[in-house]
PDB file of N, CA and C in Angstrom:
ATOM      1  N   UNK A   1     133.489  82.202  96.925  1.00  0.00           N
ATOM      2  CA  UNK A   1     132.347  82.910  97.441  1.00  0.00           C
ATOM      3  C   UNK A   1     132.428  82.895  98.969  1.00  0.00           C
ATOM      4  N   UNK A   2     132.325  83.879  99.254  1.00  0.00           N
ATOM      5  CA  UNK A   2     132.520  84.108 101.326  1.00  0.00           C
ATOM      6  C   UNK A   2     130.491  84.395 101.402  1.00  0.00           C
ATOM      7  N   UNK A   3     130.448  83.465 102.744  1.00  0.00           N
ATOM      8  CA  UNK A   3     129.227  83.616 103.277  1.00  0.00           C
ATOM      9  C   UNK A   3     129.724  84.181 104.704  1.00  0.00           C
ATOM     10  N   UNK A   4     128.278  85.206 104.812  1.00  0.00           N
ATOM     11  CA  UNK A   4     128.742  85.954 106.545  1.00  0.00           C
ATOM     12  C   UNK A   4     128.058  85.183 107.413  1.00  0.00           C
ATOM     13  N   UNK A   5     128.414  84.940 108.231  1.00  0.00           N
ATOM     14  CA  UNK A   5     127.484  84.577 109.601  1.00  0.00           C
ATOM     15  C   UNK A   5     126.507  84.905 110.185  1.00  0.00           C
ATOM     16  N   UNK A   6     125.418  84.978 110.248  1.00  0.00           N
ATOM     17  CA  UNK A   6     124.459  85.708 110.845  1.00  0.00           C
ATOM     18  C   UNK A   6     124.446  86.051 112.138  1.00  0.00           C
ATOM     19  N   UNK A   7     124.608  87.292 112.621  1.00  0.00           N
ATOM     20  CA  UNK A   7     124.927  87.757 113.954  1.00  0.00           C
ATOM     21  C   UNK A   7     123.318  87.495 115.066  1.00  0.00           C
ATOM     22  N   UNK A   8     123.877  86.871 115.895  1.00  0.00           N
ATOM     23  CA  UNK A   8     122.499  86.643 116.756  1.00  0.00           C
ATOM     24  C   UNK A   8     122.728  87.552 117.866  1.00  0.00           C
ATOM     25  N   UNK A   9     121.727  88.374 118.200  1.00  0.00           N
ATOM     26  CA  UNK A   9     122.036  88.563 119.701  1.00  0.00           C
ATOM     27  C   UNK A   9     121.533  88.324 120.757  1.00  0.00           C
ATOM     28  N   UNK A  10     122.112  88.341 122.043  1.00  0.00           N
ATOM     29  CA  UNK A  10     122.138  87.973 122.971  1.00  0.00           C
ATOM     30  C   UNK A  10     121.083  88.546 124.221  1.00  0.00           C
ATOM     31  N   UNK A  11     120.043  88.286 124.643  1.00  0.00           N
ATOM     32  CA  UNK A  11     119.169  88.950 125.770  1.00  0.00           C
ATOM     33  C   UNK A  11     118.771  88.538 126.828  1.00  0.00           C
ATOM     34  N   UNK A  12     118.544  89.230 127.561  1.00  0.00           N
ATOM     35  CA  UNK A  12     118.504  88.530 129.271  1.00  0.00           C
ATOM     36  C   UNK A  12     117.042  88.755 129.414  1.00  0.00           C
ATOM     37  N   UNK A  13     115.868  87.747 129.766  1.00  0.00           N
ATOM     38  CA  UNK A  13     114.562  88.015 129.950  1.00  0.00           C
ATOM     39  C   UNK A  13     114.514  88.283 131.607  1.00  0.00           C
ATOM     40  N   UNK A  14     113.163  88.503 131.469  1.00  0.00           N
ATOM     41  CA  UNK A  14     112.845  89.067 133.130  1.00  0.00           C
ATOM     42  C   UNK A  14     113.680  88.338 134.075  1.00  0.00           C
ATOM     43  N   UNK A  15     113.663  87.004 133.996  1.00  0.00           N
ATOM     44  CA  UNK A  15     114.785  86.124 135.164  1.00  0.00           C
ATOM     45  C   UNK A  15     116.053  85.962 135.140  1.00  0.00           C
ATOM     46  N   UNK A  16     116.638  86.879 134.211  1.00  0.00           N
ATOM     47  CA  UNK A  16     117.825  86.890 133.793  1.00  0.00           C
ATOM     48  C   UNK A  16     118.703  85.788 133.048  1.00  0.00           C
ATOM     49  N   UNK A  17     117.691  85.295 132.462  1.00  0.00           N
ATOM     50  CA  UNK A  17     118.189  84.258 131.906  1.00  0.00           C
ATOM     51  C   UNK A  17     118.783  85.018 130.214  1.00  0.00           C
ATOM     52  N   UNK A  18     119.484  83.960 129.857  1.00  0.00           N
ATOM     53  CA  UNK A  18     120.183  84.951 128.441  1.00  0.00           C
ATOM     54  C   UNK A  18     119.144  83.687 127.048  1.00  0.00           C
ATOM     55  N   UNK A  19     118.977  84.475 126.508  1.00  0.00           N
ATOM     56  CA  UNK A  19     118.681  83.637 125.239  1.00  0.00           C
ATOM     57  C   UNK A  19     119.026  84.691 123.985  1.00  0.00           C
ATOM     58  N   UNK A  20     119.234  83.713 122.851  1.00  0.00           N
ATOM     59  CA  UNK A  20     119.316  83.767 121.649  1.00  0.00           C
ATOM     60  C   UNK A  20     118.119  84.626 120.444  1.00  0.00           C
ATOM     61  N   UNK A  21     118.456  85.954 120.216  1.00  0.00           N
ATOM     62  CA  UNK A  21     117.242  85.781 119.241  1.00  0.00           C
ATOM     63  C   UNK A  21     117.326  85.112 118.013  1.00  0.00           C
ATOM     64  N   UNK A  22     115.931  84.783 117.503  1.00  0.00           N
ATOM     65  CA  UNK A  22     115.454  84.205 116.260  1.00  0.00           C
ATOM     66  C   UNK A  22     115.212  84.541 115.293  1.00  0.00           C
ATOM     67  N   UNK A  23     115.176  84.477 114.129  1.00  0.00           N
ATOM     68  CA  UNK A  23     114.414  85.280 113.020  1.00  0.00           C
ATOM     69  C   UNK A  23     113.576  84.049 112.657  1.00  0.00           C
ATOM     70  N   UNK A  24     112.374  83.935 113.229  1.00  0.00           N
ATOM     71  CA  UNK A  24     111.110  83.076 112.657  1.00  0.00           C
ATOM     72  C   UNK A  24     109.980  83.852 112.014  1.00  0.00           C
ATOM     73  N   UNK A  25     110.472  84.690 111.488  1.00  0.00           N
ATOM     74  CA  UNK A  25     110.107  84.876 109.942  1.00  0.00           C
ATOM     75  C   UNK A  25     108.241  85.182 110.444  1.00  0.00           C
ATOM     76  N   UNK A  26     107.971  85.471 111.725  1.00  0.00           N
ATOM     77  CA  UNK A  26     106.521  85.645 112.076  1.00  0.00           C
ATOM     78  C   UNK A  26     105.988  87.136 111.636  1.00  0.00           C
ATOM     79  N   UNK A  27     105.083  86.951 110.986  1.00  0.00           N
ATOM     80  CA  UNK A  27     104.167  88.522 110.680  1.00  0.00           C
ATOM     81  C   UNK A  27     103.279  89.130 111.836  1.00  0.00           C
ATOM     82  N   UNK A  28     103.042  90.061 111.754  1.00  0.00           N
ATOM     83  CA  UNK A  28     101.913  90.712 112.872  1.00  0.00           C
ATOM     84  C   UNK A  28     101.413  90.654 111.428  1.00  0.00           C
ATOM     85  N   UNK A  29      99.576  90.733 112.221  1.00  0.00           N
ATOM     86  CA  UNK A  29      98.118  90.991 111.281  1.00  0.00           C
ATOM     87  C   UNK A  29      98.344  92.057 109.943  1.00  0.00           C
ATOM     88  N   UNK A  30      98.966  92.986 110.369  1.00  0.00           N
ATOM     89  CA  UNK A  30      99.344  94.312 109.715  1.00  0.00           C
ATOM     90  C   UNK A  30     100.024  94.079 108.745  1.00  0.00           C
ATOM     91  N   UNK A  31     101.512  93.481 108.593  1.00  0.00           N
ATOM     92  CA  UNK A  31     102.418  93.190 108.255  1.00  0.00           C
ATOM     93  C   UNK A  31     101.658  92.052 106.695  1.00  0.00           C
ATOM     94  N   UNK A  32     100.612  91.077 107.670  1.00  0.00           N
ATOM     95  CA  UNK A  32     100.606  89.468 106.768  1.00  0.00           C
ATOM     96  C   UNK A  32      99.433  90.484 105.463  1.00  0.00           C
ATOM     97  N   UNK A  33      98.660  91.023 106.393  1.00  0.00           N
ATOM     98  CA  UNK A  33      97.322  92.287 105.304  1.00  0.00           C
ATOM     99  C   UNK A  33      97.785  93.250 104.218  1.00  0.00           C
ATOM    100  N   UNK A  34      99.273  93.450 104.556  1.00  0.00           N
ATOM    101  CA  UNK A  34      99.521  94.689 103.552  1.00  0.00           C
ATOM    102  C   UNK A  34     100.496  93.667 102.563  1.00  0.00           C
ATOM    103  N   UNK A  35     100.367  92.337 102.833  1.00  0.00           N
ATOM    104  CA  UNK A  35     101.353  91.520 101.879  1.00  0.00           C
ATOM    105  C   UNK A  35     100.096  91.023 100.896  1.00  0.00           C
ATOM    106  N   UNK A  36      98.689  90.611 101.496  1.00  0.00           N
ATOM    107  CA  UNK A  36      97.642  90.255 101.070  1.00  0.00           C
ATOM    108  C   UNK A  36      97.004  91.391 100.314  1.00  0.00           C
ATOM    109  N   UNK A  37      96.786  92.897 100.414  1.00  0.00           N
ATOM    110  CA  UNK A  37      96.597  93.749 100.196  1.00  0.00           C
ATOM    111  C   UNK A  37      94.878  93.684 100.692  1.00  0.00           C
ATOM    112  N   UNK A  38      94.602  93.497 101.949  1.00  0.00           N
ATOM    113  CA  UNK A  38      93.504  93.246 102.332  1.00  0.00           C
ATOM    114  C   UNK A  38      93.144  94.461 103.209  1.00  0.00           C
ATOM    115  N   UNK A  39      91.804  94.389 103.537  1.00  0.00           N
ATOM    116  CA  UNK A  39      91.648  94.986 104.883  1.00  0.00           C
ATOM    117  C   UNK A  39      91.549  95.030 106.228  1.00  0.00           C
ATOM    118  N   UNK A  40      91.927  95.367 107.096  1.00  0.00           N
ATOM    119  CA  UNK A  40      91.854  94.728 108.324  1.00  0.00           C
ATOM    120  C   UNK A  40      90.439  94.122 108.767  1.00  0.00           C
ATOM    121  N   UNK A  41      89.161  93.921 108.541  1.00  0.00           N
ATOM    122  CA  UNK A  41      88.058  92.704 108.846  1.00  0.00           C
ATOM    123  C   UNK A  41      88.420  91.545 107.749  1.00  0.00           C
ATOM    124  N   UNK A  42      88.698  91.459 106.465  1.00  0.00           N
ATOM    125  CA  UNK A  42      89.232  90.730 105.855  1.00  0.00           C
ATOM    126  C   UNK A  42      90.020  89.593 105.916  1.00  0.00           C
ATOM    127  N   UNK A  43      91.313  90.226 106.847  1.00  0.00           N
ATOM    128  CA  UNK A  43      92.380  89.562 107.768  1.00  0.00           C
ATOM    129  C   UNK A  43      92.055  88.607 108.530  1.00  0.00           C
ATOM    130  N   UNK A  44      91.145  89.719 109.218  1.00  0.00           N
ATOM    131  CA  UNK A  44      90.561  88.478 110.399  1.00  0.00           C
ATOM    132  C   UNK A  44      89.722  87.653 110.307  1.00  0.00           C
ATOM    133  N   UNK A  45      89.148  87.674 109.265  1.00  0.00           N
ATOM    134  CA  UNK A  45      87.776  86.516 108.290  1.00  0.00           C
ATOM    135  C   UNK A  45      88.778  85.696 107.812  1.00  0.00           C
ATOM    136  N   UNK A  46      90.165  86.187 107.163  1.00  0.00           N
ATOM    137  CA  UNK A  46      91.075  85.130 106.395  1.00  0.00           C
ATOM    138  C   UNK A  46      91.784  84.543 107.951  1.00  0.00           C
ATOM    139  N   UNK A  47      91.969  84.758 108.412  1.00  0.00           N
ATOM    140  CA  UNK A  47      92.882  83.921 110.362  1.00  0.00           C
ATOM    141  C   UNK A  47      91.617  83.147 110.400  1.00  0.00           C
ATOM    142  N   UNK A  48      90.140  83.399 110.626  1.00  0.00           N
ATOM    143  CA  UNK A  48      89.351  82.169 111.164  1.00  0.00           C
ATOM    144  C   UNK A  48      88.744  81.054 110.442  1.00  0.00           C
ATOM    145  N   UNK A  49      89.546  81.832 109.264  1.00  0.00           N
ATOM    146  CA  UNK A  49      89.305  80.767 108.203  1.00  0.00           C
ATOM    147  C   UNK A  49      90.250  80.398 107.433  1.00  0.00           C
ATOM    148  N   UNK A  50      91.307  80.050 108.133  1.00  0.00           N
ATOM    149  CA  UNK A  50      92.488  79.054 107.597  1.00  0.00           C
ATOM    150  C   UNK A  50      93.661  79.672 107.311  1.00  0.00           C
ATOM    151  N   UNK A  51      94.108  80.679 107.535  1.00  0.00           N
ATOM    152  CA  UNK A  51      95.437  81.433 107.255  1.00  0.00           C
ATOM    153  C   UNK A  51      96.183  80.823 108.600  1.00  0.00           C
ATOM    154  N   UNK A  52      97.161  80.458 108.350  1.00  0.00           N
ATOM    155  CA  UNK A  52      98.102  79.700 109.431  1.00  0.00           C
ATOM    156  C   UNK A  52      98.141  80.558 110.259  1.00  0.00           C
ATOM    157  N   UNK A  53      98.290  80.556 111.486  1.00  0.00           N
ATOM    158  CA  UNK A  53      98.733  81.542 112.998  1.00  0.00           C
ATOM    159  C   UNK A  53      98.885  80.832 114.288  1.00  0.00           C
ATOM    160  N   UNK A  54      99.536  81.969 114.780  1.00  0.00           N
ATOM    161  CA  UNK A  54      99.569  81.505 116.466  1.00  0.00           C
ATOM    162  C   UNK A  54      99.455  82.662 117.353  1.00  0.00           C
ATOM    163  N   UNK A  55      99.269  81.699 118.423  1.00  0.00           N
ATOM    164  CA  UNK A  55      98.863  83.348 119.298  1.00  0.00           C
ATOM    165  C   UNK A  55     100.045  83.518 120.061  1.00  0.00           C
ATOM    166  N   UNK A  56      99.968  84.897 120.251  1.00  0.00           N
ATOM    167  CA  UNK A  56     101.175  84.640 121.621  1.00  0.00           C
ATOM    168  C   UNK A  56     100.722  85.894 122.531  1.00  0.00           C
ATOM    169  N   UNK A  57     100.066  85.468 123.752  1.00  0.00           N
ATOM    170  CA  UNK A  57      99.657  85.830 124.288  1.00  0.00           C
ATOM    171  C   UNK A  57      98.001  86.341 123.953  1.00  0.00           C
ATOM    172  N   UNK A  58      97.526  87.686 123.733  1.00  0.00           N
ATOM    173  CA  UNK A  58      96.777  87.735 123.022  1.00  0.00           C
ATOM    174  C   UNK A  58      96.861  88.425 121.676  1.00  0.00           C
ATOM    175  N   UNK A  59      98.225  88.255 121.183  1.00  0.00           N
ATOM    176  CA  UNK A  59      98.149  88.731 120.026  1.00  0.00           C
ATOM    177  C   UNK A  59      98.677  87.534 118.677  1.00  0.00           C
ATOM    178  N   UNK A  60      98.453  88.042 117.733  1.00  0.00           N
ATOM    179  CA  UNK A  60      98.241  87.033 116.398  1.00  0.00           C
ATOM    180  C   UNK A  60      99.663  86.940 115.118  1.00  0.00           C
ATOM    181  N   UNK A  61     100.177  86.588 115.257  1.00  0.00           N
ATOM    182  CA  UNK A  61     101.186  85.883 114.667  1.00  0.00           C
ATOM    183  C   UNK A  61     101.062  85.021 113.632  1.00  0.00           C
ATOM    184  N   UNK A  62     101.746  85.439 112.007  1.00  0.00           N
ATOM    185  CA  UNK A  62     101.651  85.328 111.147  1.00  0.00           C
ATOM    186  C   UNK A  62     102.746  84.539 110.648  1.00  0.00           C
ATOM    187  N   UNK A  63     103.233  83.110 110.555  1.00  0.00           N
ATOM    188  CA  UNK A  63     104.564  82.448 109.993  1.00  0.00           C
ATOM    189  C   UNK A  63     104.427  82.842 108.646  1.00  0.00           C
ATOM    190  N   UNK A  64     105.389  83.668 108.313  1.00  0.00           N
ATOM    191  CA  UNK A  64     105.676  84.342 106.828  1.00  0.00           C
ATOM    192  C   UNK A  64     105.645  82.992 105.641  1.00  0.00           C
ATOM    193  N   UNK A  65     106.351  81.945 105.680  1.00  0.00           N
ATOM    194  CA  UNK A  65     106.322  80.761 105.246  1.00  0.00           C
ATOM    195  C   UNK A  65     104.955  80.040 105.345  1.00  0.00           C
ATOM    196  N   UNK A  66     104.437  79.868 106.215  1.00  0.00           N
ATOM    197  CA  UNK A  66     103.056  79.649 106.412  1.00  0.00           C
ATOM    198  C   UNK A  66     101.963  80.415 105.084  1.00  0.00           C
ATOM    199  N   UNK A  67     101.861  81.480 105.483  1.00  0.00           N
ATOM    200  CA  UNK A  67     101.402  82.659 104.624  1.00  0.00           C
ATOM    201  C   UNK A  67     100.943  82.202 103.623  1.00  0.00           C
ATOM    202  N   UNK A  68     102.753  82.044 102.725  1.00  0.00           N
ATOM    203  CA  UNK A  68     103.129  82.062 101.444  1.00  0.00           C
ATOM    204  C   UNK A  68     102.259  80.625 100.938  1.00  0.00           C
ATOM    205  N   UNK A  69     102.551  79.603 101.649  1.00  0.00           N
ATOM    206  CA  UNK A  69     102.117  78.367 101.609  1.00  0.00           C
ATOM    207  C   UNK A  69     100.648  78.323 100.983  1.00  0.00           C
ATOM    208  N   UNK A  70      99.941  79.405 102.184  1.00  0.00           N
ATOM    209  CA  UNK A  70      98.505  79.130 102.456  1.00  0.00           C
ATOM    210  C   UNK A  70      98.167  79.933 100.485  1.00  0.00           C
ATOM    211  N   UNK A  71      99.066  80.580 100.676  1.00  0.00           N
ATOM    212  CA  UNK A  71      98.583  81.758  99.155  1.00  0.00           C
ATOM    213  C   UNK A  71      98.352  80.705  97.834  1.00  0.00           C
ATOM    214  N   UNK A  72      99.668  80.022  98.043  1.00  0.00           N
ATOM    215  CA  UNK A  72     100.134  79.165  96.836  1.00  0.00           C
ATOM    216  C   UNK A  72      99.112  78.098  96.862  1.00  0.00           C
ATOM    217  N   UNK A  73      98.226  77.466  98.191  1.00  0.00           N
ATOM    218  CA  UNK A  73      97.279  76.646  97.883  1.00  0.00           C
ATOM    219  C   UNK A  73      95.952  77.511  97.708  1.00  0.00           C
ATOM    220  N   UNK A  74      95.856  78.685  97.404  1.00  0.00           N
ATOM    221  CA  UNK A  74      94.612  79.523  97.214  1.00  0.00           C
ATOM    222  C   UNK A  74      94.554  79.664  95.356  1.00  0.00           C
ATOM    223  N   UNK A  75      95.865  79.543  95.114  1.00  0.00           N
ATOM    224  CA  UNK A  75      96.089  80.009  93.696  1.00  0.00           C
ATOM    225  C   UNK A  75      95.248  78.906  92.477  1.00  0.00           C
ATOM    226  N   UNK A  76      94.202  79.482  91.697  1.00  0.00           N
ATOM    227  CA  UNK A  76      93.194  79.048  90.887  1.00  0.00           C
ATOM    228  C   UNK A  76      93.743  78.993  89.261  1.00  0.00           C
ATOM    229  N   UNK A  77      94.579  77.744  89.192  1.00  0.00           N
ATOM    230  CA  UNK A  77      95.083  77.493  87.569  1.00  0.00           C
ATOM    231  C   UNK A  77      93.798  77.881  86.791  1.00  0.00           C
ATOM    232  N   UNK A  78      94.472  78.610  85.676  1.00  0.00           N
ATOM    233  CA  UNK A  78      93.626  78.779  84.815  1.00  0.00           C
ATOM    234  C   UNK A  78      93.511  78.562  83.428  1.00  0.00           C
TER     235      UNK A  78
END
Protein backbone atom coordinates (compact mmCIF):
# COMPACT_ATOMS: atom_id res chain seq x y z
CA UNK A 1 0.00 0.00 0.00
CA UNK A 2 1.73 3.53 -1.04
CA UNK A 3 0.63 6.53 1.13
CA UNK A 4 1.06 10.18 -0.55
CA UNK A 5 2.41 12.91 1.34
CA UNK A 6 0.43 15.67 1.97
CA UNK A 7 1.58 18.67 0.04
CA UNK A 8 1.84 21.80 2.31
CA UNK A 9 2.29 25.05 0.96
CA UNK A 10 4.40 27.57 1.48
CA UNK A 11 3.37 31.56 2.24
CA UNK A 12 4.98 34.68 3.01
CA UNK A 13 2.73 36.90 5.52
CA UNK A 14 2.78 40.66 5.57
CA UNK A 15 6.54 40.60 7.11
CA UNK A 16 7.66 38.29 4.85
CA UNK A 17 8.02 35.76 6.87
CA UNK A 18 7.27 32.15 5.17
CA UNK A 19 5.00 29.76 7.02
CA UNK A 20 3.45 26.50 6.51
CA UNK A 21 -0.22 26.03 5.83
CA UNK A 22 -2.46 23.88 8.05
CA UNK A 23 -5.44 21.96 7.61
CA UNK A 24 -7.08 22.51 11.21
CA UNK A 25 -10.05 21.23 10.14
CA UNK A 26 -11.80 24.89 11.40
CA UNK A 27 -15.49 25.66 10.14
CA UNK A 28 -16.85 29.17 9.49
CA UNK A 29 -20.58 29.66 11.20
CA UNK A 30 -21.97 28.78 7.70
CA UNK A 31 -20.07 25.81 7.03
CA UNK A 32 -20.59 24.29 11.12
CA UNK A 33 -24.96 25.40 10.40
CA UNK A 34 -25.36 23.64 7.17
CA UNK A 35 -23.60 20.46 8.89
CA UNK A 36 -26.17 21.10 11.88
CA UNK A 37 -28.90 21.89 9.43
CA UNK A 38 -29.75 24.94 11.51
CA UNK A 39 -30.44 28.45 11.04
CA UNK A 40 -28.30 31.16 11.22
CA UNK A 41 -29.89 32.73 14.93
CA UNK A 42 -29.83 29.10 15.95
CA UNK A 43 -26.01 28.92 15.34
CA UNK A 44 -25.43 31.63 17.26
CA UNK A 45 -27.74 30.55 20.35
CA UNK A 46 -25.81 27.04 19.78
CA UNK A 47 -21.82 29.18 19.94
CA UNK A 48 -23.18 30.95 23.29
CA UNK A 49 -24.23 28.07 24.46
CA UNK A 50 -21.53 25.60 24.25
CA UNK A 51 -20.61 24.67 20.68
CA UNK A 52 -16.76 24.76 20.81
CA UNK A 53 -15.15 28.01 18.97
CA UNK A 54 -12.64 30.52 18.63
CA UNK A 55 -12.39 33.76 17.48
CA UNK A 56 -10.01 35.04 15.22
CA UNK A 57 -10.16 38.32 15.04
CA UNK A 58 -13.74 39.14 14.89
CA UNK A 59 -14.82 36.30 13.27
CA UNK A 60 -16.00 32.71 14.61
CA UNK A 61 -14.33 29.57 14.02
CA UNK A 62 -15.68 26.25 14.19
CA UNK A 63 -12.98 23.09 15.10
CA UNK A 64 -14.71 20.49 12.85
CA UNK A 65 -13.58 17.81 15.54
CA UNK A 66 -14.82 19.95 18.21
CA UNK A 67 -18.27 20.10 16.47
CA UNK A 68 -18.51 16.47 16.02
CA UNK A 69 -17.56 15.97 19.71
CA UNK A 70 -20.03 18.56 20.95
CA UNK A 71 -22.90 16.54 18.61
CA UNK A 72 -21.94 13.11 19.97
CA UNK A 73 -22.35 14.55 23.63
CA UNK A 74 -25.87 16.06 22.55
CA UNK A 75 -26.93 12.58 21.30
CA UNK A 76 -30.13 11.27 23.57
CA UNK A 77 -29.92 7.16 23.85
CA UNK A 78 -33.02 5.90 23.47
Amino acid sequence: MTHKAKEKSIYKNREGHEFMERNLNLLTVEEARSILRVGRNVMYDLIKNGVPHIKVGKQIRIPYDGLIAWINQQTIAS
